[in-house]
Structure formats: C-alpha cells, structure tokens
C-alpha atoms as a PDB file:
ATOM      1  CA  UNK A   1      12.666  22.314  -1.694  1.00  0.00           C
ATOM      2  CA  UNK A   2       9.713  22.072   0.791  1.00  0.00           C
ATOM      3  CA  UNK A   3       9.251  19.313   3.438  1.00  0.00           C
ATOM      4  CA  UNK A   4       5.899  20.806   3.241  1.00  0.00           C
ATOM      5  CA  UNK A   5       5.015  19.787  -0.136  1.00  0.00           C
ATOM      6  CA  UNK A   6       7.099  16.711   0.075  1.00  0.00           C
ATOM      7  CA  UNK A   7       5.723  14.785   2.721  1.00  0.00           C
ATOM      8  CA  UNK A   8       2.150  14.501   1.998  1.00  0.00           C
ATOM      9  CA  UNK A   9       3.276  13.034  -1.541  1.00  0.00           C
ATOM     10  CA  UNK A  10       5.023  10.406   0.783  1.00  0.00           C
ATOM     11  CA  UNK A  11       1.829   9.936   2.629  1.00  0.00           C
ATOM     12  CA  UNK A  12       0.021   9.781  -0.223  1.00  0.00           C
ATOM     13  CA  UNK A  13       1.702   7.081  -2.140  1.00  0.00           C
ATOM     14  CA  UNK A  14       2.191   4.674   1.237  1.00  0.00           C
ATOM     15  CA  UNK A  15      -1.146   4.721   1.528  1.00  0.00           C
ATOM     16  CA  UNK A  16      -2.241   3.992  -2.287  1.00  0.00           C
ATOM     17  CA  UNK A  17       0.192   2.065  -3.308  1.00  0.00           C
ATOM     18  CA  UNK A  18       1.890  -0.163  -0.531  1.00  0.00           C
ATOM     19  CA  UNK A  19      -0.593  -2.980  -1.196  1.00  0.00           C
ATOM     20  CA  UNK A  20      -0.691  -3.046  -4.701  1.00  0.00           C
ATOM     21  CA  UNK A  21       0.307  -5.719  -6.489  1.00  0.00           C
ATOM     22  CA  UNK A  22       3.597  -4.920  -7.749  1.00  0.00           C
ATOM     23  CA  UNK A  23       4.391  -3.753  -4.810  1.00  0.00           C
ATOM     24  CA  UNK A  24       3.360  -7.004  -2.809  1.00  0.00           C
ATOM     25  CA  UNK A  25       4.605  -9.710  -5.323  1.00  0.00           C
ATOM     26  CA  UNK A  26       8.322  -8.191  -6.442  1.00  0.00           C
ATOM     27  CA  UNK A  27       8.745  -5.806  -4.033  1.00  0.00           C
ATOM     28  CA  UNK A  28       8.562  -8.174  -0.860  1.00  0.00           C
ATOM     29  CA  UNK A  29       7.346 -11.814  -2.023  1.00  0.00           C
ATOM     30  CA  UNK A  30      10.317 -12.043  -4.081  1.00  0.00           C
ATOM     31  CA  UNK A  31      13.280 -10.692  -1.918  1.00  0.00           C
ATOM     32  CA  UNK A  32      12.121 -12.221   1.201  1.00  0.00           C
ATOM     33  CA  UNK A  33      11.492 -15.892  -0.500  1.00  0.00           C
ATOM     34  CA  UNK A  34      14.543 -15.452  -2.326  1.00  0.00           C
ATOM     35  CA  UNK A  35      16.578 -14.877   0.986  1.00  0.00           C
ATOM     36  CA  UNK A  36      14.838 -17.844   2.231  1.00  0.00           C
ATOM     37  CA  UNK A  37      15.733 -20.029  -0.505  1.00  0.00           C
ATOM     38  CA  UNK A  38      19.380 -19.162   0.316  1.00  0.00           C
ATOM     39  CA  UNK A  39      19.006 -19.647   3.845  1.00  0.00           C
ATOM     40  CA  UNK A  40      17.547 -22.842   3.533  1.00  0.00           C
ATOM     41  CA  UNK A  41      20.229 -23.871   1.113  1.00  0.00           C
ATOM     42  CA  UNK A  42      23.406 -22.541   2.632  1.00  0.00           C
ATOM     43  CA  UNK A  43      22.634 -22.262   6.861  1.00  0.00           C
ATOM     44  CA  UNK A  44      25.553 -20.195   6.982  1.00  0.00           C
ATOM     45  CA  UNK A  45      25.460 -17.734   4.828  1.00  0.00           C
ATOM     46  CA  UNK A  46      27.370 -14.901   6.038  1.00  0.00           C
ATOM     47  CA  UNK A  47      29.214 -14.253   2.779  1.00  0.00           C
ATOM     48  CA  UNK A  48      25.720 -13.939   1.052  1.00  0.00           C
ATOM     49  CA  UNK A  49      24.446 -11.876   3.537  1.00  0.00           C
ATOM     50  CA  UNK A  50      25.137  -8.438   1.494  1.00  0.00           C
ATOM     51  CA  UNK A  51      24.136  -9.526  -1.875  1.00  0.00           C
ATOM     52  CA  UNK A  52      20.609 -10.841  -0.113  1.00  0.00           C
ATOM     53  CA  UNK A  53      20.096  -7.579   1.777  1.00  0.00           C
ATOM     54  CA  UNK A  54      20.862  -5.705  -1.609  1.00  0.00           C
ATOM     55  CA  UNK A  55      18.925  -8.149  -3.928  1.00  0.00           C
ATOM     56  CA  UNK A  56      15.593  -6.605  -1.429  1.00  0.00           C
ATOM     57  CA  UNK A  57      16.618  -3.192  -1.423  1.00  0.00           C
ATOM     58  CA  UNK A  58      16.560  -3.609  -5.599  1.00  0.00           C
ATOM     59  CA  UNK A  59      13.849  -5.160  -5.872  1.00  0.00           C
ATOM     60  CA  UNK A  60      11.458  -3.388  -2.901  1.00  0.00           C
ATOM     61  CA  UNK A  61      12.468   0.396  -3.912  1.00  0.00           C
ATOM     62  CA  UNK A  62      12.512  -0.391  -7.817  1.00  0.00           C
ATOM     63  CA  UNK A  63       9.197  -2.386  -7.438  1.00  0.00           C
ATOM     64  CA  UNK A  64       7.394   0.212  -5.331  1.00  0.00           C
ATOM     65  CA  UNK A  65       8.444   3.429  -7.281  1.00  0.00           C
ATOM     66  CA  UNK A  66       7.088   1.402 -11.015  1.00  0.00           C
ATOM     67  CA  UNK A  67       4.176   0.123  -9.550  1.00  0.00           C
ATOM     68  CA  UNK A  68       2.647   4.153  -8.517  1.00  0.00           C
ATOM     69  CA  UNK A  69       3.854   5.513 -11.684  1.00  0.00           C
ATOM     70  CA  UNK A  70       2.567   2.682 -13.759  1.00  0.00           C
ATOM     71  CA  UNK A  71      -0.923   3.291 -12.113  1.00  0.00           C
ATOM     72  CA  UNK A  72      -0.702   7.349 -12.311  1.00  0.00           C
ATOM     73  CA  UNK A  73       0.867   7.321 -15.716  1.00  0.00           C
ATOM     74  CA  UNK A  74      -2.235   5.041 -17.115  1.00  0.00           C
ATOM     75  CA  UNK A  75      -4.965   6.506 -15.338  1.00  0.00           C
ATOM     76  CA  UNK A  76      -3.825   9.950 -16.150  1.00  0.00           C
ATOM     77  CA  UNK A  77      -3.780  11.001 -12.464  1.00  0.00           C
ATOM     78  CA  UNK A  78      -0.641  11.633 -12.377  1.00  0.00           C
ATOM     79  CA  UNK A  79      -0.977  14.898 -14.906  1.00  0.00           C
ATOM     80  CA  UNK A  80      -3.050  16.245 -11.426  1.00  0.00           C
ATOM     81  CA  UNK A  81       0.204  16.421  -9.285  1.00  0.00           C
ATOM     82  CA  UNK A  82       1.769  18.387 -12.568  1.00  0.00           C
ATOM     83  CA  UNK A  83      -0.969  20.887 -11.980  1.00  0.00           C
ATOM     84  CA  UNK A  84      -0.261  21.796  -8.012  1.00  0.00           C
ATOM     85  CA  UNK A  85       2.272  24.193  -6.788  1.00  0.00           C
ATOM     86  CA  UNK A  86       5.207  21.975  -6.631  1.00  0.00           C
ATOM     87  CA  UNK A  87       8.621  21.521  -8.711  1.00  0.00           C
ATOM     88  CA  UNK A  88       9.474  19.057 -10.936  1.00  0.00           C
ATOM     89  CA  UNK A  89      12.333  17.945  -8.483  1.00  0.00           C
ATOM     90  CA  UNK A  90      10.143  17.988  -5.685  1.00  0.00           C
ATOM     91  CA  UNK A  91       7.920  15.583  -7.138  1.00  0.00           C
ATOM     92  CA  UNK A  92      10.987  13.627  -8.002  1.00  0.00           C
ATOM     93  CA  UNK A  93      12.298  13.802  -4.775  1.00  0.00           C
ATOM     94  CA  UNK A  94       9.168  12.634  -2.905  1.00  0.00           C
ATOM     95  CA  UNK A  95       9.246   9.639  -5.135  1.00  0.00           C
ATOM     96  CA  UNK A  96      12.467   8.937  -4.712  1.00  0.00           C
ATOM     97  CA  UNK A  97      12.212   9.073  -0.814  1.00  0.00           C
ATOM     98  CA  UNK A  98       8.785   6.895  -0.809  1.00  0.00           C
ATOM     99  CA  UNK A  99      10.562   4.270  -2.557  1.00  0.00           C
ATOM    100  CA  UNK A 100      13.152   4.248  -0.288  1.00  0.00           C
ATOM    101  CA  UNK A 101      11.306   3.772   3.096  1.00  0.00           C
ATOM    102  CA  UNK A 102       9.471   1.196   1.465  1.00  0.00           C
ATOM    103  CA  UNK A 103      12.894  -0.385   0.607  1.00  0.00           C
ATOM    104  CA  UNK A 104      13.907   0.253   4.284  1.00  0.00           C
ATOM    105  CA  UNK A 105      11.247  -1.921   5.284  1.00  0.00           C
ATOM    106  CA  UNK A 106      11.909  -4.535   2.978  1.00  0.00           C
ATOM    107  CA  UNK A 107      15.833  -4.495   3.870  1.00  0.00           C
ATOM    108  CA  UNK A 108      15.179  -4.238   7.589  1.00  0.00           C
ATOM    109  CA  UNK A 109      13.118  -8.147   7.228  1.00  0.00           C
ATOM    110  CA  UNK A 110      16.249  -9.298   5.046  1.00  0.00           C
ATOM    111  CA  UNK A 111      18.868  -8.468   6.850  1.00  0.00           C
ATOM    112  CA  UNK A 112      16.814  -9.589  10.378  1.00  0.00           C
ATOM    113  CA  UNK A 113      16.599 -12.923   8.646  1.00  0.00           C
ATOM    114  CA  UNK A 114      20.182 -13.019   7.265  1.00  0.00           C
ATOM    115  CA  UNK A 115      21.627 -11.914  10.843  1.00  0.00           C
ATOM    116  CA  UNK A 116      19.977 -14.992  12.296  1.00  0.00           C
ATOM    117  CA  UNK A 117      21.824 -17.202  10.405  1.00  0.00           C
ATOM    118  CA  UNK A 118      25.108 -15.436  10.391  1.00  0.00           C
ATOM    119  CA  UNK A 119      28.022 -17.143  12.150  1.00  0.00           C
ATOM    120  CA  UNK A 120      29.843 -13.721  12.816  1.00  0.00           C
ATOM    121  CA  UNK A 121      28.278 -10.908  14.145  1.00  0.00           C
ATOM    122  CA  UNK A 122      28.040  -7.322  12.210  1.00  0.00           C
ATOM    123  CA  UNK A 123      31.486  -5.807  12.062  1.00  0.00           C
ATOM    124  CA  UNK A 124      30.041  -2.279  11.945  1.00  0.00           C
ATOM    125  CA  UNK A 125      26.319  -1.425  12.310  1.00  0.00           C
ATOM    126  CA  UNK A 126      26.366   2.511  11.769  1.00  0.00           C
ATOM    127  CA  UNK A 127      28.067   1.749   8.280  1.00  0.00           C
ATOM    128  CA  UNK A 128      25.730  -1.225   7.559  1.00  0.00           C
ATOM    129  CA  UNK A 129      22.889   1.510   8.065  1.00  0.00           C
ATOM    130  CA  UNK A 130      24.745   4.094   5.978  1.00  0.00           C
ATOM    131  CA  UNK A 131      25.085   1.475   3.245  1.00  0.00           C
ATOM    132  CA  UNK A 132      21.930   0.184   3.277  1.00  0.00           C
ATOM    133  CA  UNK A 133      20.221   3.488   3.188  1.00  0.00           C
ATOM    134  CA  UNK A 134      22.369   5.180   0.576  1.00  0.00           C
ATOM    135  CA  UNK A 135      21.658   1.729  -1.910  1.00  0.00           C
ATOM    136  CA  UNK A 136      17.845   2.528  -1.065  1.00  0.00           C
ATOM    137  CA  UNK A 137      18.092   5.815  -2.339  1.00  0.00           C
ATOM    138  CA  UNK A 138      20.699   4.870  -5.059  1.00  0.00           C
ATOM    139  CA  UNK A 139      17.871   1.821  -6.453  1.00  0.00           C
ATOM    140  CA  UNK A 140      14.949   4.112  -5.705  1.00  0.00           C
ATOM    141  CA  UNK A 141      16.223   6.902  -8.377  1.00  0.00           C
ATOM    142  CA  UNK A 142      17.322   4.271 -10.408  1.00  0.00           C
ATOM    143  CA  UNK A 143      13.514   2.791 -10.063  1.00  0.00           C
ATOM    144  CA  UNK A 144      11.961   6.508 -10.595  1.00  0.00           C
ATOM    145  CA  UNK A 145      13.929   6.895 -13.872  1.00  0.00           C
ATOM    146  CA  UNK A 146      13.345   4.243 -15.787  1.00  0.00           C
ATOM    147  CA  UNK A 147       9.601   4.124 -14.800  1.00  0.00           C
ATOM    148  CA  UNK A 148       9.695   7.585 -16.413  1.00  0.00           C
ATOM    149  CA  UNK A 149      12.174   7.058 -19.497  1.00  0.00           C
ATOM    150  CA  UNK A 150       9.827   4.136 -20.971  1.00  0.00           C
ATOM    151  CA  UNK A 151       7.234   5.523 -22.741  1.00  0.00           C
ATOM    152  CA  UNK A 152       4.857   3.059 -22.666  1.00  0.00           C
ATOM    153  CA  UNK A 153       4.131   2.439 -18.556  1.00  0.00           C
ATOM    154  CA  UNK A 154       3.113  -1.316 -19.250  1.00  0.00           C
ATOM    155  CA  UNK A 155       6.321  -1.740 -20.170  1.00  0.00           C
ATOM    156  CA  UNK A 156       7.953  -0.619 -17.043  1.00  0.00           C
ATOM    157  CA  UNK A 157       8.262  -3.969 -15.186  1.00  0.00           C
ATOM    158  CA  UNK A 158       9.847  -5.569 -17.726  1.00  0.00           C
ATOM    159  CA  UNK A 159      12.349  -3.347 -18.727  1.00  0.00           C
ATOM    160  CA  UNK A 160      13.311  -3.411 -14.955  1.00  0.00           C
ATOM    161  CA  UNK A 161      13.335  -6.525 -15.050  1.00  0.00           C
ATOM    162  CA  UNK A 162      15.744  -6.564 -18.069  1.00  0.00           C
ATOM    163  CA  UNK A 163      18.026  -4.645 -15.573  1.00  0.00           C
ATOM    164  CA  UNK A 164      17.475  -5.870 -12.395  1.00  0.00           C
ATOM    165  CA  UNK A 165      17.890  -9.755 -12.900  1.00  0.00           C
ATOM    166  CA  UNK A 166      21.285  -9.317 -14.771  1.00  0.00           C
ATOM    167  CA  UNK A 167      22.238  -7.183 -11.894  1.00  0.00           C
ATOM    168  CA  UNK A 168      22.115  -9.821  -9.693  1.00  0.00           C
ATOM    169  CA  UNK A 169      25.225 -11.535 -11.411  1.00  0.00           C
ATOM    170  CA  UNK A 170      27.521  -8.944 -12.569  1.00  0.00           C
ATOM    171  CA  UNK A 171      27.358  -6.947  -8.629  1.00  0.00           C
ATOM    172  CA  UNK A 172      29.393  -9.921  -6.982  1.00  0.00           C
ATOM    173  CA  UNK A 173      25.793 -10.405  -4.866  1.00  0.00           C
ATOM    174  CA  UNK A 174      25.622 -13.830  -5.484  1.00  0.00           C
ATOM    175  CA  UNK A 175      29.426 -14.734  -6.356  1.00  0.00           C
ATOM    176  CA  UNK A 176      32.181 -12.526  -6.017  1.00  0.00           C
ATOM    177  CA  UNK A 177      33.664 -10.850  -8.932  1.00  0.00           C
ATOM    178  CA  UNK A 178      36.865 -11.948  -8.577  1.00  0.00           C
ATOM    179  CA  UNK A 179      36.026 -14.753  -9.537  1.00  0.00           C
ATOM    180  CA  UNK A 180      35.127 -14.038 -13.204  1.00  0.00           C
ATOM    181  CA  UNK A 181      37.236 -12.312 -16.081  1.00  0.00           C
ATOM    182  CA  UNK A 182      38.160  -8.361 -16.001  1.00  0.00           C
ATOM    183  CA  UNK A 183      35.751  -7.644 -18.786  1.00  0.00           C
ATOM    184  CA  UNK A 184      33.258  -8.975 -16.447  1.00  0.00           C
ATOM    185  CA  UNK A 185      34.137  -7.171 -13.435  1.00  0.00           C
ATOM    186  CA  UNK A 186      34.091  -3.617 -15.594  1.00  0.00           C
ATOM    187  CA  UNK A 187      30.036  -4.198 -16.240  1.00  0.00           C
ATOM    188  CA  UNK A 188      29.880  -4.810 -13.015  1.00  0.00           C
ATOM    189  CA  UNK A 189      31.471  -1.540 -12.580  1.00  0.00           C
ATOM    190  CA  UNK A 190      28.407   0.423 -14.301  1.00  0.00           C
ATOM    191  CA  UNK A 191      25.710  -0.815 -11.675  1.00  0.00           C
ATOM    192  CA  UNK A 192      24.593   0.947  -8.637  1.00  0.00           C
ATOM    193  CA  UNK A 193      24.383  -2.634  -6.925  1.00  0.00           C
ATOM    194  CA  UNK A 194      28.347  -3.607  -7.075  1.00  0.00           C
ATOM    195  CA  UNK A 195      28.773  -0.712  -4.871  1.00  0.00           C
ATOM    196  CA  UNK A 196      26.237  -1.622  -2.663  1.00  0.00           C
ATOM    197  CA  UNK A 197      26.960  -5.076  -2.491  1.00  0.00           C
ATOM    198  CA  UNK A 198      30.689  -4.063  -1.466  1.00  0.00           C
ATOM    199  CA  UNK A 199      29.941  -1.633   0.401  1.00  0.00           C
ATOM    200  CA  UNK A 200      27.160  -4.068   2.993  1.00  0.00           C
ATOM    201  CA  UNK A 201      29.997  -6.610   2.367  1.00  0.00           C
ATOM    202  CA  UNK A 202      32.860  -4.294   4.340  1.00  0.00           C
ATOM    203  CA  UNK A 203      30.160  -2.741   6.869  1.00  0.00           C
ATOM    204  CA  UNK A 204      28.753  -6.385   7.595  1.00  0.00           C
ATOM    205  CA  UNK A 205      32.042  -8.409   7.081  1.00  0.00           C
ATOM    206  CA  UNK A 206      34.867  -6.220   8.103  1.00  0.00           C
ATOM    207  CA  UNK A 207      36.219  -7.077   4.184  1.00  0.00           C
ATOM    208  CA  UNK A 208      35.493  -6.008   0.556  1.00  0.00           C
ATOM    209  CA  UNK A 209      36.005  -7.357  -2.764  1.00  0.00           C
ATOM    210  CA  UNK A 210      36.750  -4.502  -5.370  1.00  0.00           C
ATOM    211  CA  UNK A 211      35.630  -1.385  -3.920  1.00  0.00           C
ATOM    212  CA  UNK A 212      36.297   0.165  -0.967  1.00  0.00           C
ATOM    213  CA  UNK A 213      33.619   1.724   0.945  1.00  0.00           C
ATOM    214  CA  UNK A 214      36.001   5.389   0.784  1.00  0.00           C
ATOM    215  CA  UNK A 215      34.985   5.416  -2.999  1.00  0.00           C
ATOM    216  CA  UNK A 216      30.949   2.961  -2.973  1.00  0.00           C
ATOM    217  CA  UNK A 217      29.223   5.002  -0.157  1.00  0.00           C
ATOM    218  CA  UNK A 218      29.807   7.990  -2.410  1.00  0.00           C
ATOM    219  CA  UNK A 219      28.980   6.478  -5.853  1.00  0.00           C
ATOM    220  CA  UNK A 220      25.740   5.245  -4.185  1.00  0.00           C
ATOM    221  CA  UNK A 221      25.215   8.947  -3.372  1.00  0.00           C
ATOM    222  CA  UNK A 222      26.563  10.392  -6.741  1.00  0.00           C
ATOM    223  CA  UNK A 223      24.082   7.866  -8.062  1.00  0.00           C
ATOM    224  CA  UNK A 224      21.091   8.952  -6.544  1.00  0.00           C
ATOM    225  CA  UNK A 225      21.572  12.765  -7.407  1.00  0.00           C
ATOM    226  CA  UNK A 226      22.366  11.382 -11.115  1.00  0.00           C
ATOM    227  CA  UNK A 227      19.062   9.420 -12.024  1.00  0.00           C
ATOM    228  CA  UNK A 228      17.129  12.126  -9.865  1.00  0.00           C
ATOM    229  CA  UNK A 229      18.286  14.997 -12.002  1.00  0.00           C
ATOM    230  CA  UNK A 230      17.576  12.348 -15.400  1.00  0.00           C
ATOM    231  CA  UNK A 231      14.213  11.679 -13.738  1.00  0.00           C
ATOM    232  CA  UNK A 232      13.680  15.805 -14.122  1.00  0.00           C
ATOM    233  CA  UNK A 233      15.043  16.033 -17.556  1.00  0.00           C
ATOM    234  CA  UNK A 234      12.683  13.129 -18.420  1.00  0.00           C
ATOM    235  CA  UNK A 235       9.238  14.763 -16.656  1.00  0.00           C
ATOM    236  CA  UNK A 236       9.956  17.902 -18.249  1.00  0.00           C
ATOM    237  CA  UNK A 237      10.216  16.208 -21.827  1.00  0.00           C
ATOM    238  CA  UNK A 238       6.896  14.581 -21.115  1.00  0.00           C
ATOM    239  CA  UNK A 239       4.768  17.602 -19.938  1.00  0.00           C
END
C-alpha cells in the first residue's frame, strides 16, 4: 500500500467532513456531554474513567467514518474514488485511519477531562496510549464496515446505533461485568469495546476485570484487520 495515495484521502475527508453534522452531534457532542454528565454525578470517577474514554472513541471514530460514507454513498461521489488508481484496501485503509485520528481527538478531550477528576494518577501512560489507539482503530473498522454492509446509507446511523448503545452495557464501561451472570459476560465477549474497556482499565488503573491486556491489546488489533478485510469483501460486492 501507498502512503502516497493514502494520505490525501485523509486530507480529504478532515477537511469535508469534520464539521458535518454527524460528525459534530454523535461524534463529539455526545461523548464529551456524556463524560460530563458522569463527572458531574460521580466527582471521583476513576473507575469510570476507561469506559468514558472508550464510550468517545466509539462514538467519535464510528460517527465520523458513517457520516463521509453516508454523504459519498448518496451523492454518488463516492463511485469517483472507485475510478482512480487506488486499491480497494487502500481506500479502506485511509478510511479506517481518518476515523481514527478523528477518534484520537475526541479521546484525547475525554480522557483530559476524566484525568482531572481522577483521585489516582495513570498507572501506565505508554499502555494507556497503546490502548487507546488500538480501540480507535478497532471502532473505526468496525464504523467503516457497517457503513458499507447496510445497503441503504440512511440507514447507517441507526443500525450503529443498534450496536453501539447496547455496547455500552455488555463491555463492563459503565458497570463491571462481574457483576452480572456468565451468559452476560460471554456477549460481552463478542464486542471490540470489552477489550478496550479492560484494556484502558489495566493501563489507567494498574487492574482489570476479565481480560488481561496480554490477550485485549491484540484482539483490538485482530479486530481491526478483521472488519478491514470485511469492509473489502463488502466494496467489492458493491462495485
């Protein structure tokens, strides 16, 4: 794969598609307010702290990737980038890696406003950056694929939403899963975010619940090369 061809695609969609709506409103409103809400609730809210950080990294890569393909996909533009030298999986890619520096973003504001209020300070940053970087990229696929899989785009945000909202339960974000029955704990087990959640939970907290970060960081990354290489099978089924 090029960097060449890759990284005016990035350029590209930052530019067109930052501001847009569905960007703004679920990608960064909702995280950010929904951190707050939390915050405001809680004051110390250092066992929280993970799920919040990857609540916005859901939310801000998933929101970002729907929100260009739902434009290109309905305004046919999106049939031009089909037509210039580039792979399928670089197109993929680029998508995949836009998403994710918008999700960056996003998670950088979270987890500023979630350190403030933490009584213990981060137990290890460079894994805390590994985590939240791999659950960008993990969430961004996820985002790229099912804004591809639905066939029709104005569907997009709420079959994400479908998946994203339930997500928010059954990863041990909000409350952990040991809490609830096995059968609960093994959906949990299907979604990208449990391993995130675990993994931000060990790098910020020096503890996990179910998952060890020897086995999440890796999912995350198994993840992300899984819904990318579904995200090709699905573009080359539509054109």
């Amino acid at each position: 794969m090029s960097a060449v061809k890759v990284v005016p695609i990035i350029a590209k969609e930052l530019k067109e598609y930052m501001f847009k709506p569905g960007s703004i409103s679920w990608g960064l409103v909702f995280p950010i307010v929904f951190s707050l809400a939390f915050i405001v609730r809680f004051g110390d809210i250092d066992h929280l702290a993970p799920g919040l950080v990857s609540i916005s990294a859901l939310f801000a890569t998933t929101s970002f990737v729907a929100s260009s393909l739902i434009f290109e996909r309905r305004l046919k533009t999106f049939e031009r980038l089909l037509l210039a030298p580039i792979s399928y999986g670089e197109i993929i890619l680029a998508k995949v890696l836009v998403g994710a520096l918008f999700g960056l973003m996003v998670s950088a504001i979270t987890l500023t406003l979630v350190r403030y209020f933490m009584v213990y300070s981060v137990w290890n940053w460079p894994l805390t950056l590994l985590g939240i970087l791999l659950a960008n990229l993990a969430f961004s696929a996820l985002g790229v694929y099912i804004s591809l899989v639905v066939e029709n785009p104005i569907n997009v945000m709420t079959w994400l939403n479908v998946i994203r909202l339930p997500m928010m339960f059954t990863s041990g974000a909000i409350a952990s899963l040991t809490l609830f029955p096995k059968w609960f704990m093994a959906i949990g087990l299907i979604t990208p975010m449990t391993y995130s959640v675990d993994a931000l939970r060990y790098s910020l907290l020096g503890y996990y619940d179910v998952i060890a970060p020897l086995y999440s960081l890796p999912l995350l990354l198994f993840m992300t090369l899984l819904f990318m290489l579904l995200s090709v099978r699905s573009l080359r089924r539509m054109y």
